[in-house]
Protein backbone atom coordinates (compact mmCIF):
# COMPACT_ATOMS: atom_id res chain seq x y z
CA UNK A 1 -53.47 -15.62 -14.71
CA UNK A 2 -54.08 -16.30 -11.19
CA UNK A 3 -51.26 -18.39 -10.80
CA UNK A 4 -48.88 -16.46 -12.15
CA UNK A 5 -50.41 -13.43 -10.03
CA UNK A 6 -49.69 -15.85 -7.36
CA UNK A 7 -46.19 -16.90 -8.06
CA UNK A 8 -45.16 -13.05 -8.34
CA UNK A 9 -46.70 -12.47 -4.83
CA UNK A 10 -44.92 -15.63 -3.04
CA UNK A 11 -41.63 -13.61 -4.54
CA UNK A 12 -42.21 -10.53 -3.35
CA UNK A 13 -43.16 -12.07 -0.03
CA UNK A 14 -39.85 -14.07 -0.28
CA UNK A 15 -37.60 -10.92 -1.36
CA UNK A 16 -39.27 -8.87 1.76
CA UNK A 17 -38.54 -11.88 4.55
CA UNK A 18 -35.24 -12.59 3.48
CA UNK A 19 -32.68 -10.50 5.21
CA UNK A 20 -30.73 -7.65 3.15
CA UNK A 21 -27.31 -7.57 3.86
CA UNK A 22 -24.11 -5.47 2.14
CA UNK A 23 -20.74 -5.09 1.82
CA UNK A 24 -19.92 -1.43 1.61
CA UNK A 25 -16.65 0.93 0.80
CA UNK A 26 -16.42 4.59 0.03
CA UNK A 27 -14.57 6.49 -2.86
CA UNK A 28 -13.88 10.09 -3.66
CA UNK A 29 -11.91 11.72 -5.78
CA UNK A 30 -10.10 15.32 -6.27
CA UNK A 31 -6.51 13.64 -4.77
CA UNK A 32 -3.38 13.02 -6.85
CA UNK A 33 -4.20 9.02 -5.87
CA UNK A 34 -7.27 9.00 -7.63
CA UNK A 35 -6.41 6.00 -10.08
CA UNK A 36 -4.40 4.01 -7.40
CA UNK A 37 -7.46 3.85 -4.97
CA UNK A 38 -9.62 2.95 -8.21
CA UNK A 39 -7.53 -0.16 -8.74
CA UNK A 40 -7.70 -0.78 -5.11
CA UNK A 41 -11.61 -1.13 -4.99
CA UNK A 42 -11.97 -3.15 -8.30
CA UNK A 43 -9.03 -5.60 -6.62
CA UNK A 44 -11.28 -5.27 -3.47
CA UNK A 45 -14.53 -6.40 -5.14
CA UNK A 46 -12.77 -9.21 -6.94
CA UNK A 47 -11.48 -10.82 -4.01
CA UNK A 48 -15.17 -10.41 -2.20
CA UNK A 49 -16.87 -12.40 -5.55
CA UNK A 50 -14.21 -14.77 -6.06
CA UNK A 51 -15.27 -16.22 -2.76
CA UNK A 52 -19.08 -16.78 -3.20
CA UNK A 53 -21.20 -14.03 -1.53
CA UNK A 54 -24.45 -13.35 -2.47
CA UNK A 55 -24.95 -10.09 -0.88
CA UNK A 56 -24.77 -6.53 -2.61
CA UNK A 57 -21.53 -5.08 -3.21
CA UNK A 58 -22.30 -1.27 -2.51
CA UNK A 59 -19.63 1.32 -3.27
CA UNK A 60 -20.27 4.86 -1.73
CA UNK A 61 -19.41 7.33 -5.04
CA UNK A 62 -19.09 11.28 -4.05
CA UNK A 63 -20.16 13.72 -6.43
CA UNK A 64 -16.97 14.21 -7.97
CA UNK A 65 -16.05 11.06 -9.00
CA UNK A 66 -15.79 10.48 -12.65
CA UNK A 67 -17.88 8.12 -15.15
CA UNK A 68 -14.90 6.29 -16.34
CA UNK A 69 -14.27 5.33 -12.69
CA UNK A 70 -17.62 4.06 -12.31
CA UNK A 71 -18.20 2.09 -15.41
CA UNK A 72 -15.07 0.06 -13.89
CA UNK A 73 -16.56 -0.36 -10.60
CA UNK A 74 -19.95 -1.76 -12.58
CA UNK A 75 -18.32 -3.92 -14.76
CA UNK A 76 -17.14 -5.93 -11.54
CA UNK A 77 -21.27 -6.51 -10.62
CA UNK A 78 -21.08 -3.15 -7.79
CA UNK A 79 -24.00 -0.97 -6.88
CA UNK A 80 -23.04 2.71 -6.82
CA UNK A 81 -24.86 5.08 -4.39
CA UNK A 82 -23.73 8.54 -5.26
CA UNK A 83 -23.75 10.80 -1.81
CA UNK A 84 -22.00 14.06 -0.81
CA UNK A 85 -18.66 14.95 0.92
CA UNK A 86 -19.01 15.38 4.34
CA UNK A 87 -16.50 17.95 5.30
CA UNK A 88 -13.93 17.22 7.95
CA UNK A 89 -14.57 19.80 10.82
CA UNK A 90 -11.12 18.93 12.01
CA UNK A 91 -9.69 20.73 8.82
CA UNK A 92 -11.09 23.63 9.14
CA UNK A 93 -10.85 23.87 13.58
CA UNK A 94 -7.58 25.71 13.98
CA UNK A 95 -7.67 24.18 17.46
CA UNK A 96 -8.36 20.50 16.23
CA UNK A 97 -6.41 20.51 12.88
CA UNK A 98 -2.85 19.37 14.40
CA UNK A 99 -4.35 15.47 14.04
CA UNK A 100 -5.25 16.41 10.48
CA UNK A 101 -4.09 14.76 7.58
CA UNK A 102 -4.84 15.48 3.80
CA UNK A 103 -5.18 12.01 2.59
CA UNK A 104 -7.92 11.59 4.93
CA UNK A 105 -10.04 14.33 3.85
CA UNK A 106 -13.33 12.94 2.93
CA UNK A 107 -13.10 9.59 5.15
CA UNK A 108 -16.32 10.54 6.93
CA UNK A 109 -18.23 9.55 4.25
CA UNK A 110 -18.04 6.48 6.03
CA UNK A 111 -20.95 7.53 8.47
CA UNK A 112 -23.40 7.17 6.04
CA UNK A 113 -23.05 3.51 6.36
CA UNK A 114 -25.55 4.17 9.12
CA UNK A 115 -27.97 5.79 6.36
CA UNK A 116 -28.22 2.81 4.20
CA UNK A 117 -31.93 1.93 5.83
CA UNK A 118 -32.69 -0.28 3.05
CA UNK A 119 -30.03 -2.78 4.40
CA UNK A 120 -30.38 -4.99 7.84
CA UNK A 121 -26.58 -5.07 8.56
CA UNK A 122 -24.05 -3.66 6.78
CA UNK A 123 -19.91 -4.53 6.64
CA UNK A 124 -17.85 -1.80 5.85
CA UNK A 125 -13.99 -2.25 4.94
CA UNK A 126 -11.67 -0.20 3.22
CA UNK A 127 -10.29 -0.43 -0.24
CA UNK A 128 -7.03 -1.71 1.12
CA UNK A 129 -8.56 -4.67 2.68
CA UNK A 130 -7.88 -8.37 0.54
CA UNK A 131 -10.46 -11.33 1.02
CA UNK A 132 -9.28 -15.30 1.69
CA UNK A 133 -12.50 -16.76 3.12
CA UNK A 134 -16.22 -15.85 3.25
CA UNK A 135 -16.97 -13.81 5.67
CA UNK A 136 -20.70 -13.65 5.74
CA UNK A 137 -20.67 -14.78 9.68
CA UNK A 138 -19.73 -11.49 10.43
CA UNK A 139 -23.52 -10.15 10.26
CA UNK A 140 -24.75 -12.29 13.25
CA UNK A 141 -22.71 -9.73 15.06
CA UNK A 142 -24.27 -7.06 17.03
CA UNK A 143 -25.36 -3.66 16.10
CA UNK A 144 -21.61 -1.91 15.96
CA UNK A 145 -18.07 -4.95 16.16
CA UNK A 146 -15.01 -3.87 15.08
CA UNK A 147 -11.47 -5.21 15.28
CA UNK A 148 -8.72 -4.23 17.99
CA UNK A 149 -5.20 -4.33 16.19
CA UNK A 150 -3.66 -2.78 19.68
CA UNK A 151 -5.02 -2.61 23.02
CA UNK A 152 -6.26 0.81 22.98
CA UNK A 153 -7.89 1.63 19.73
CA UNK A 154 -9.80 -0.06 17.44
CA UNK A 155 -9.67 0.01 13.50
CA UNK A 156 -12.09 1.47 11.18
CA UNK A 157 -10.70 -0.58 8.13
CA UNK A 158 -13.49 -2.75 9.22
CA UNK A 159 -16.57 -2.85 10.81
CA UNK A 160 -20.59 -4.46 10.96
CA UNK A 161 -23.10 -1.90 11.88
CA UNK A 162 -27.24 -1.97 11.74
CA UNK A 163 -28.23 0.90 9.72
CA UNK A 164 -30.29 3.47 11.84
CA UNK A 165 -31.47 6.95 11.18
CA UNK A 166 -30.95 7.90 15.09
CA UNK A 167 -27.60 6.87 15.19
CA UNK A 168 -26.53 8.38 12.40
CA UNK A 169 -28.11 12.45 13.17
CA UNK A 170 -26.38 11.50 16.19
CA UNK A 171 -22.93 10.88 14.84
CA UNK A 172 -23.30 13.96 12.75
CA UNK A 173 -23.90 16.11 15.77
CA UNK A 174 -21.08 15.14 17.48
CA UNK A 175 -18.50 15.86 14.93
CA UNK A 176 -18.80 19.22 16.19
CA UNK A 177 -17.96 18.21 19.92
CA UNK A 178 -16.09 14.63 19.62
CA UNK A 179 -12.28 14.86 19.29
CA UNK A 180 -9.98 12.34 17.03
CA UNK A 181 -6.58 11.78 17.60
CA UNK A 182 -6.17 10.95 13.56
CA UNK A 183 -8.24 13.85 12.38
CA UNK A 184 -10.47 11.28 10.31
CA UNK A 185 -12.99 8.78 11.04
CA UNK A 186 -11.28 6.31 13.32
CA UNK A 187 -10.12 8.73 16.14
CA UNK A 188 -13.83 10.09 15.81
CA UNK A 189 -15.42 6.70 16.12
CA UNK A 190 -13.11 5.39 18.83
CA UNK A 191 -14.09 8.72 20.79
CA UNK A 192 -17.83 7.73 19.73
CA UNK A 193 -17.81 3.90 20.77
CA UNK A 194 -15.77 4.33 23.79
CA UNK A 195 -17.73 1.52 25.27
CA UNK A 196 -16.45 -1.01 22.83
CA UNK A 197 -13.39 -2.11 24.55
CA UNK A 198 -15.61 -3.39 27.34
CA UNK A 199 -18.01 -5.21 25.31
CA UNK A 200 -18.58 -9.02 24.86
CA UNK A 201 -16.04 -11.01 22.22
CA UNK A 202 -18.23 -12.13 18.86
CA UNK A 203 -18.47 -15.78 18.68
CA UNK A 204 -19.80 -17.51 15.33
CA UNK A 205 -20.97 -20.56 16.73
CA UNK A 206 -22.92 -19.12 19.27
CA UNK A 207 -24.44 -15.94 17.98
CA UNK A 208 -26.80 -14.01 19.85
CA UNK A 209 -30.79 -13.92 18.79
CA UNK A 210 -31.66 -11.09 17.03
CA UNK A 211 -33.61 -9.83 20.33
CA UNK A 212 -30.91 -10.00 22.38
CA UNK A 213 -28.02 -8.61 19.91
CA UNK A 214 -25.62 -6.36 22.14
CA UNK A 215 -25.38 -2.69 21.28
CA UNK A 216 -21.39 -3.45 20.68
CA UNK A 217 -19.21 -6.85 20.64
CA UNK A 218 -15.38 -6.54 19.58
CA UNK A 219 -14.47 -9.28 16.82
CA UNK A 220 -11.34 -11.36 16.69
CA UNK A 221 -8.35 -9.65 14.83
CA UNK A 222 -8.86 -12.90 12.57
CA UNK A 223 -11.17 -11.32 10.33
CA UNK A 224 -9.30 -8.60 9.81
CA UNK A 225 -5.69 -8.88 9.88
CA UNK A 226 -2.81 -6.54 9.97
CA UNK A 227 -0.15 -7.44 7.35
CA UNK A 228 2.27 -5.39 9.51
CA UNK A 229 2.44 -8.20 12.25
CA UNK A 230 3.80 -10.73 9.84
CA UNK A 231 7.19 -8.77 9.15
CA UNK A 232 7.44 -9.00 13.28
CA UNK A 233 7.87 -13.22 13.47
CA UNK A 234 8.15 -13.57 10.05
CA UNK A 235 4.50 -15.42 10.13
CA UNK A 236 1.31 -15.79 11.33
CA UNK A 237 0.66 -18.67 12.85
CA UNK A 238 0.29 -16.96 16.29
CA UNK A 239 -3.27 -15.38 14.54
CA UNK A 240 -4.18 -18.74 13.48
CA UNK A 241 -8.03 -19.02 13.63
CA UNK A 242 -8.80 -22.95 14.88
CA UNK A 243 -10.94 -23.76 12.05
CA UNK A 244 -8.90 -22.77 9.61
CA UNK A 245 -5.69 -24.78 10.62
CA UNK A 246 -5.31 -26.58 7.23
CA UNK A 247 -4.83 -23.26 5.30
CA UNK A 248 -1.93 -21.39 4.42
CA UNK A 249 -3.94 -18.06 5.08
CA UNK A 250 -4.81 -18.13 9.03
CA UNK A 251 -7.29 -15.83 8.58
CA UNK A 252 -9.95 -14.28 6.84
CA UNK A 253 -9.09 -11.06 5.69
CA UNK A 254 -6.19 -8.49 5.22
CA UNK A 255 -5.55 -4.91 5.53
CA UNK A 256 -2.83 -3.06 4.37
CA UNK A 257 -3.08 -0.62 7.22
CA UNK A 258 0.49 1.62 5.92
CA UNK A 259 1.53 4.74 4.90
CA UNK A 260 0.50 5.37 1.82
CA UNK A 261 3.62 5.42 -0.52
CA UNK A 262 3.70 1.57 0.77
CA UNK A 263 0.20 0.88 -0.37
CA UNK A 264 0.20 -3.02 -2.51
CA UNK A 265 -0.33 -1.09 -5.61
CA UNK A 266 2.75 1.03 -5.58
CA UNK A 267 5.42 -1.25 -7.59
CA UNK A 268 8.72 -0.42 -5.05
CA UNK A 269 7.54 -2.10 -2.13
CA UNK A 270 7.34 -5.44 -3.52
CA UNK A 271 10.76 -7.02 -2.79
CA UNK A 272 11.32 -6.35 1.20
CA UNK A 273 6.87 -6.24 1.87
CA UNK A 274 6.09 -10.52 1.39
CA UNK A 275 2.45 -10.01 1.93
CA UNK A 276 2.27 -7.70 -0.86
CA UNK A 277 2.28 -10.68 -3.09
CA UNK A 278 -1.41 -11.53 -2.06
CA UNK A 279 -2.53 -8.46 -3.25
CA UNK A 280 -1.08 -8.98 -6.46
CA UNK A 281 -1.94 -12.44 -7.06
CA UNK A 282 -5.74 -11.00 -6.55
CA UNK A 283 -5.12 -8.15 -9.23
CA UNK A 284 -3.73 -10.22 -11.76
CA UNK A 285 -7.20 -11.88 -11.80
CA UNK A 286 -8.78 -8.54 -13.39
CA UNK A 287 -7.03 -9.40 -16.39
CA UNK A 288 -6.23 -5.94 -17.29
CA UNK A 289 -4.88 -5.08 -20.44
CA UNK A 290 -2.41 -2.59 -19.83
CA UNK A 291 0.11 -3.37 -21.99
CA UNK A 292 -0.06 -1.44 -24.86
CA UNK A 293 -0.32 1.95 -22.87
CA UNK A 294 2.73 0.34 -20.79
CA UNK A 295 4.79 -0.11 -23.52
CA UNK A 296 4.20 3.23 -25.36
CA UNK A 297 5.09 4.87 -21.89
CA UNK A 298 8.41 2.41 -21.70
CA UNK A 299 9.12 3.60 -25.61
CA UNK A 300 9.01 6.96 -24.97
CA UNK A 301 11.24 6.68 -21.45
CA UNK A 302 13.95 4.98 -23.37
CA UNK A 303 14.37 7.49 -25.96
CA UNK A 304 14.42 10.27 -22.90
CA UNK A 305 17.16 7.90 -21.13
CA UNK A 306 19.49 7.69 -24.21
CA UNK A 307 19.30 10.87 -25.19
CA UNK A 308 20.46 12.38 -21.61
CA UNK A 309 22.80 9.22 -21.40
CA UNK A 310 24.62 10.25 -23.98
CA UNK A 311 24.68 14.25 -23.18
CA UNK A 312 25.85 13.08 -19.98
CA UNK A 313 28.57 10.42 -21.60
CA UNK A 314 30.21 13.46 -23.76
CA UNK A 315 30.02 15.96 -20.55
CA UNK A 316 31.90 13.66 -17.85
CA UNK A 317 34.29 12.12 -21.04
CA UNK A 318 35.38 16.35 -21.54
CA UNK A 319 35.70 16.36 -17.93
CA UNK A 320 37.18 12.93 -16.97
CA UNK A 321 40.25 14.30 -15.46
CA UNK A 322 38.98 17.03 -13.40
CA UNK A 323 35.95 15.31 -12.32
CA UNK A 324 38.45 12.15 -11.05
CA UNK A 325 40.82 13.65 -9.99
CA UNK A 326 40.02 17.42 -9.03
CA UNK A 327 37.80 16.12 -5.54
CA UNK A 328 40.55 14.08 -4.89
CA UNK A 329 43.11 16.41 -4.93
CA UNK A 330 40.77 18.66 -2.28
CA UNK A 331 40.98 15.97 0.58
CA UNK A 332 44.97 15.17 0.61
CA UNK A 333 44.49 15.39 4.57
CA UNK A 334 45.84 12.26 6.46
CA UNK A 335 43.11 13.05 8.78
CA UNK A 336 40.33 12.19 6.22
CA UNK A 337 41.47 9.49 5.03
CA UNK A 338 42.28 7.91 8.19
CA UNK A 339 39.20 8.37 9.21
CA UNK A 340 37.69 7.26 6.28
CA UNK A 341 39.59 4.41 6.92
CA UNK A 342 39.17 3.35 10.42
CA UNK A 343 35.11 4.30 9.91
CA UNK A 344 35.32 1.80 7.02
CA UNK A 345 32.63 4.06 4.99
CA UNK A 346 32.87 5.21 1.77
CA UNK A 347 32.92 9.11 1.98
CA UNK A 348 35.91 9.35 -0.04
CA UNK A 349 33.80 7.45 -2.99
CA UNK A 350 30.34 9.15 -2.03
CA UNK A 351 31.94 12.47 -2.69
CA UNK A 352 33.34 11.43 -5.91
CA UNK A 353 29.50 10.12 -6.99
CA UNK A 354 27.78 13.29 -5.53
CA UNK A 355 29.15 15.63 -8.37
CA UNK A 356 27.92 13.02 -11.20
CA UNK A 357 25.05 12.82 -9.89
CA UNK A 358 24.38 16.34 -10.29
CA UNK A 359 24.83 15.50 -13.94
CA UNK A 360 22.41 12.07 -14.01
CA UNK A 361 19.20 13.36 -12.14
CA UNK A 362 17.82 14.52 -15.43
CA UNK A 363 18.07 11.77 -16.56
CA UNK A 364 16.59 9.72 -13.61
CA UNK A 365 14.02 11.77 -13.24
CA UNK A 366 12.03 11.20 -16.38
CA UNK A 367 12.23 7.38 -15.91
CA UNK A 368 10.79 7.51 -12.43
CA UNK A 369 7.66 10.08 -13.31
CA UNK A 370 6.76 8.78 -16.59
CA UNK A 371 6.79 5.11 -15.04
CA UNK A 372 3.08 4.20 -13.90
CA UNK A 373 3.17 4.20 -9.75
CA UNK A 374 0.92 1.30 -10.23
CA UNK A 375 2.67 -0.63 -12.95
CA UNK A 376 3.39 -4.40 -12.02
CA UNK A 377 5.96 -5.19 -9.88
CA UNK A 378 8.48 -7.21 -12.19
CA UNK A 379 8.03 -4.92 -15.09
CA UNK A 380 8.98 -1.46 -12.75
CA UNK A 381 12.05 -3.35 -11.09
CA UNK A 382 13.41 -4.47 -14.34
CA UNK A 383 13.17 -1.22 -16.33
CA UNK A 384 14.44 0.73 -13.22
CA UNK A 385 17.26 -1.51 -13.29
CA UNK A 386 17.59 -1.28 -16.80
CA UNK A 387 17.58 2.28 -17.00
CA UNK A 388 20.62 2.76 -14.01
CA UNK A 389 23.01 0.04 -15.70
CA UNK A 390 22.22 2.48 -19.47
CA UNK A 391 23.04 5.67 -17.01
CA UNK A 392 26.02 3.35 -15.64
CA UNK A 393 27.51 3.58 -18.58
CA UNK A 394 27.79 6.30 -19.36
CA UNK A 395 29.65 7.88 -15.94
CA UNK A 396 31.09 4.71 -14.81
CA UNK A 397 34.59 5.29 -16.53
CA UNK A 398 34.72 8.56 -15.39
CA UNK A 399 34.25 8.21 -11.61
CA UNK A 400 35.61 4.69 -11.25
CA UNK A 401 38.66 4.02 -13.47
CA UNK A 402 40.72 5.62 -10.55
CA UNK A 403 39.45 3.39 -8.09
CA UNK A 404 40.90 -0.29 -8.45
CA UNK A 405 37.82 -2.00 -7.33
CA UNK A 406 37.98 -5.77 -7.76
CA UNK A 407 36.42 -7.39 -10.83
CA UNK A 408 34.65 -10.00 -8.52
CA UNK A 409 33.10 -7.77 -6.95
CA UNK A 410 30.93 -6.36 -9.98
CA UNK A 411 29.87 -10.09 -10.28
CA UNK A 412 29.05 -10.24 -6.82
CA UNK A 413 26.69 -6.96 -6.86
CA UNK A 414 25.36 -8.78 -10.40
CA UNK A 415 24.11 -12.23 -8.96
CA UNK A 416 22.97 -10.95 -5.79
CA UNK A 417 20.67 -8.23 -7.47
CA UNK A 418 19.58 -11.19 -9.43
CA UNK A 419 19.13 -13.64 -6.04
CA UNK A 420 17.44 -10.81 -4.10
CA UNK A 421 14.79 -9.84 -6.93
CA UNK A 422 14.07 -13.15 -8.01
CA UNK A 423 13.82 -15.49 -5.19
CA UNK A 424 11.46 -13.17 -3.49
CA UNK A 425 10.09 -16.18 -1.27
CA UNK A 426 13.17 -18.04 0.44
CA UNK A 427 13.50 -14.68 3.40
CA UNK A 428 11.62 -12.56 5.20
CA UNK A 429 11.44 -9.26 5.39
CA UNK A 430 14.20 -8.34 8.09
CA UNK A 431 16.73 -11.35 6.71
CA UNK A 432 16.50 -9.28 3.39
CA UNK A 433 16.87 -5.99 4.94
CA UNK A 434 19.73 -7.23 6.75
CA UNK A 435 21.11 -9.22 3.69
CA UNK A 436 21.34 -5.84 1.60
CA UNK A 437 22.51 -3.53 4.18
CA UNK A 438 25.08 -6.38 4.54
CA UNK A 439 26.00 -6.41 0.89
CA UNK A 440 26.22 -2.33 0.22
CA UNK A 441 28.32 -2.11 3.52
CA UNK A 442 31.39 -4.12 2.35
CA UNK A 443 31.01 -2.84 -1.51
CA UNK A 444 31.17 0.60 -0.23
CA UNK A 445 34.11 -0.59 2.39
CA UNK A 446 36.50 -1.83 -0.16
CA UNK A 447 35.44 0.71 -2.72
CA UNK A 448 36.63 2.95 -0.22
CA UNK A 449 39.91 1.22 0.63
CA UNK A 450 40.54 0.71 -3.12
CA UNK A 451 39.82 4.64 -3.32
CA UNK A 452 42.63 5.79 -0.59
CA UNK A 453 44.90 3.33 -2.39
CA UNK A 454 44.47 5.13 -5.41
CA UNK A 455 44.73 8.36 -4.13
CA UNK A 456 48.11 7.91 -2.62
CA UNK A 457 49.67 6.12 -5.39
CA UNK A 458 48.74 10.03 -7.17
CA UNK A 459 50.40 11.64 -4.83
């Protein structure tokens, strides 16, 4: 008896010496991207297990958010500490909302990062944030280190602080008096931590003692990376950390710091954004199965498609003539067509397309909201593109049997599509940019060419 009374003591002592560290993000609910951030904290926490750390993974819940939400974000091993909204007081400030911005409603919630007393150091990141090495160095940093992507602001995508109650009345207090050129929580905290641009650099091998830990230290943008300055050189071996010169990631983690319709987990981003691949190479490891809702959604979208295809294949068949050659017959000016000419654009063709289109939005339409935002990449792109050759087909004849566009050149548009989708790793982001701007220009400029040489052989 005494020795067991013994052993539970020695791990008690044990549990109270050792120090209590976190990693912490926040999520609330009540926006339309309620399921998209979901998916971006469970691909979060994944990435922070898969590479060994021991510490609590803490995920700050509002009051609103529901239980199917959390019984995903405890099946990945998080803690869930359910707090309240703290309301933005640049929403409701007339004078202060012009830096406001809906999708960053409830981002305060961050300050109670300073709350969580029952930790010794805390890292915060957001749910857009991806994992390549451990990172647990990061709390022998001082009492507040954050990251400077520019040379004027730092980000709030990431950040150590100690817990303390002071510091955390006191943030509260000033959100009455503090401005923020965001309207959210990083304009607020750069206006707090003004100090922070002057404070020492963080170095891992030479950490300061706990005594002597500075109130501030800035950290190397190597732990928390901007995926934005790869698309400027095309790499990022310019950010490459010394002691991590044999990897193929130069750094230790990423943050999707965009707007949000070009989030990772949206689907059309994927072939010009090359980083966006990390992110989904992380989610595939949830092993999700989505399939069976994915294909009961695809089931339904294809019935929708045909049906309108073929409303819209008996309207312009009715109509071939005047819907050919009516618009034509409107711009017999030598004017317009030289200048279509000289310009080398195709208005003449762009016209033609604009009335059809009237008739083939309603059909578009239910193929791009029924399709999940956050579907996976190769499945969106290849039902999209199914979906516009089925709609193809059905106005094609109409608008282009007057135009004597080259055979090749359909085989041309065919392979490249195929080239540009599929070999998403031989170009960067501008070369593909530039590569389909490239392609569309000289389509459209011998579609228009072929179009005035149509028109005048009418006349």
């Amino acid at each position: 008896m005494n020795s067991l009374l013994r052993c539970l003591f020695l791990s008690l002592l044990i549990e109270c010496c050792v120090a209590k560290y976190a990693y912490v993000t926040i999520h609330y609910e009540g926006t339309k991207r309620d399921d998209e951030y979901t998916l971006a904290i469970r691909v979060w926490a994944k990435s922070l297990f898969d590479h060994g750390i021991k510490q609590d993974v803490v995920i700050l819940v509002s009051d609103n958010v529901r239980e199917s939400t959390k019984k995903q974000f405890r099946e990945l091993g998080c803690k869930l500490v359910e707090i309240k909204n703290i309301e933005n007081p640049f929403k409701s400030n007339q004078d202060r909302r012009r830096s406001y911005k809906n999708h960053f409603e409830f981002t305060l919630n961050k300050l109670y990062v300073w709350n969580m007393l029952e930790y010794e150091r805390v890292i915060y990141m957001d749910a857009d944030n991806l994992f390549f090495h451990n990172i647990d160095e990061l709390f022998k940093c001082g009492h507040f280190c954050a990251v400077y992507m520019n040379p004027c602001n730092f980000h709030t995508g990431l950040f150590v602080v100690t817990p303390n109650a002071t510091t955390y009345n006191s943030l509260l207090k000033s959100l009455a008096t503090l401005p923020s050129y965001d309207g959210a929580d990083q304009g607020f905290l750069v206006a707090y931590f003004d100090g922070l641009q002057k404070a020492p650099l963080f170095d891992p091998q030479h950490p300061f003692a706990e005594q002597d830990m500075p109130a501030m230290q800035r950290l190397p943008i190597i732990y928390n990376n901007n995926h934005i300055f790869h698309y400027v050189e095309g790499h990022m071996d310019q950010f490459r950390l010394f002691g991590l010169r044999d990897s193929s990631e130069p750094f230790y983690s990423l943050t999707y710091a965009i707007a949000p319709i070009l989030k990772p987990w949206y689907w059309w981003g994927y072939p010009v954004l090359d980083m966006h691949w990390y992110w989904d190479q992380q989610r595939s490891s949830l092993h999700d199965s989505w399939a069976a809702s994915f294909l009961l959604r695809l089931a339904s979208i294809l019935a929708a498609v045909y049906a309108n295809s073929l409303f819209v294949k008996q309207l312009l068949y009715r109509r071939k003539k005047a819907l050919s050659c009516g618009l034509l017959a409107r711009f017999q000016s030598r004017w317009f067509l030289g200048y279509a000419l000289s310009c080398g654009v195709a208005l003449l063709p762009l016209l033609l397309a604009f009335k059809t289109m009237l008739y083939v939005v309603p059909t578009l339409m239910p193929a791009h909201l029924a399709l999940p935002l956050s579907v996976v990449y190769l499945f969106a792109w290849q039902w999209v593109a199914a979906a516009y050759l089925k709609l193809l087909r059905a106005f094609s004849p109409a608008l282009l049997r007057s135009l004597n566009v080259p055979r090749y050149w359909y085989w041309c548009a065919f392979w490249c599509v195929v080239l540009y989708f599929g070999l998403t790793f031989y170009m960067d982001c501008f070369c593909k940019i530039f590569a389909a701007f490239t392609f569309v220009y000289y389509l459209l400029k011998v579609t228009a060419i072929e179009g005035i040489k149509a028109f005048e052989e009418r006349k």
